[in-house]
Protein backbone atom coordinates (compact mmCIF):
# COMPACT_ATOMS: atom_id res chain seq x y z
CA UNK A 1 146.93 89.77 -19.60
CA UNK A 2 149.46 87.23 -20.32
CA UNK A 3 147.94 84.72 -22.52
CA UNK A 4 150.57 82.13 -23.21
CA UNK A 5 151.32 82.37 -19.15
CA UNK A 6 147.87 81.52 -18.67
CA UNK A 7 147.87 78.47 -20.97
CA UNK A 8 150.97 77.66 -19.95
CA UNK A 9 148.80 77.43 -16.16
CA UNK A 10 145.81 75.63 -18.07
CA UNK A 11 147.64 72.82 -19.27
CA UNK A 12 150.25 72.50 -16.67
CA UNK A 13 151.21 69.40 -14.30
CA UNK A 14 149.48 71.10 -11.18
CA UNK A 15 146.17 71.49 -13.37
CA UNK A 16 146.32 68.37 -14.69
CA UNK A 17 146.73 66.61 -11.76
CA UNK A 18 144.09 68.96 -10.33
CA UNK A 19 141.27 68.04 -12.70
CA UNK A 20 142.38 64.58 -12.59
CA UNK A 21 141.63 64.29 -8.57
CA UNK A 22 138.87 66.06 -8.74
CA UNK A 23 137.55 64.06 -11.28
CA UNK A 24 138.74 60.29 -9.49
CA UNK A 25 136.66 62.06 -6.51
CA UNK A 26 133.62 62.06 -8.59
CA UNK A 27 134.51 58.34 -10.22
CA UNK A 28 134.64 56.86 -6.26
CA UNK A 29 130.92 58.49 -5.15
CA UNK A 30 129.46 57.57 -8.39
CA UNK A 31 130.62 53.84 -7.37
CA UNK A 32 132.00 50.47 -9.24
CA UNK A 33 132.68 50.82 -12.60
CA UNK A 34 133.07 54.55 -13.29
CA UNK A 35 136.91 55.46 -14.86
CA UNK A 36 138.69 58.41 -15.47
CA UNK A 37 140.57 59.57 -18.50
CA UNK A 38 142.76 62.75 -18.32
CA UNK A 39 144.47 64.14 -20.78
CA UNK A 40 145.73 67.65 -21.67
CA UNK A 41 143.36 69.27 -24.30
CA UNK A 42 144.13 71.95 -27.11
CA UNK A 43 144.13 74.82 -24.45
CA UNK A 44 143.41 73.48 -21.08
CA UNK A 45 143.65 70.35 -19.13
CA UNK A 46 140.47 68.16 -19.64
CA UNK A 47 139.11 64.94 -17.33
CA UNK A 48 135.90 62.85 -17.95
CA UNK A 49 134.24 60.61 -15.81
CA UNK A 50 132.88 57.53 -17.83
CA UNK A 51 130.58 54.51 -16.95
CA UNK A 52 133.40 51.42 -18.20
CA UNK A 53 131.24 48.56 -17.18
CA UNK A 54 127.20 47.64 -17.86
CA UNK A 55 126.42 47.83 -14.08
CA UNK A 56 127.69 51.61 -14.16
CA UNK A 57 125.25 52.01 -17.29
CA UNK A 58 122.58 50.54 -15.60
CA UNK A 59 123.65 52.65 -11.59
CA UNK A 60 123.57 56.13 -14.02
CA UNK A 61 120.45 55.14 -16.25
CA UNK A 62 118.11 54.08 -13.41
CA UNK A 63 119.96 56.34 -10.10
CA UNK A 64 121.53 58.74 -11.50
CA UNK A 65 124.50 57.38 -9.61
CA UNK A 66 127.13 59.75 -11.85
CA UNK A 67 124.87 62.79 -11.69
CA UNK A 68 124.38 62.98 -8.45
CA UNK A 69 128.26 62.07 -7.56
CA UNK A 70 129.26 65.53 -9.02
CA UNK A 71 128.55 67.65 -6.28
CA UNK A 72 131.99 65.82 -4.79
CA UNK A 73 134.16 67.61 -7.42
CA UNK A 74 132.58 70.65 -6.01
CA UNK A 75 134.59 70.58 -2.65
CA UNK A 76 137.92 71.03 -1.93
């Protein structure tokens, strides 16, 4: 196995912009006031999905609205 090949993969434009869709999927079900931060970690390319706004805190502490947007990184 080549393991600086497959780091090289992990933290790479493509993924980076992979995670990063996947992840501005996820922001847009979850609704208003959900962000995105991407970044490239140590070994691999990381996103978050974040509630940036107190009506997002309030649509994940009393729906769930985040949790239950995740299923739409799921699909392709």
């Amino acid at each position: 196995m080549n393991n600086k090949g497959i780091g090289a993969v992990a933290k790479g434009a493509w993924m980076l912009g992979s995670v990063d869709a996947i992840a501005h999927r996820i922001a847009q079900v979850a609704g208003p006031g959900f962000e995105v931060s991407t970044r490239r970690g140590k070994s691999r390319a990381v996103s978050s999905v974040y509630s940036a706004t107190d009506e997002a805190k309030k649509a994940e502490a009393e729906n769930r609205a985040l949790t239950r947007a995740i299923d739409a990184g799921r699909s392709s």
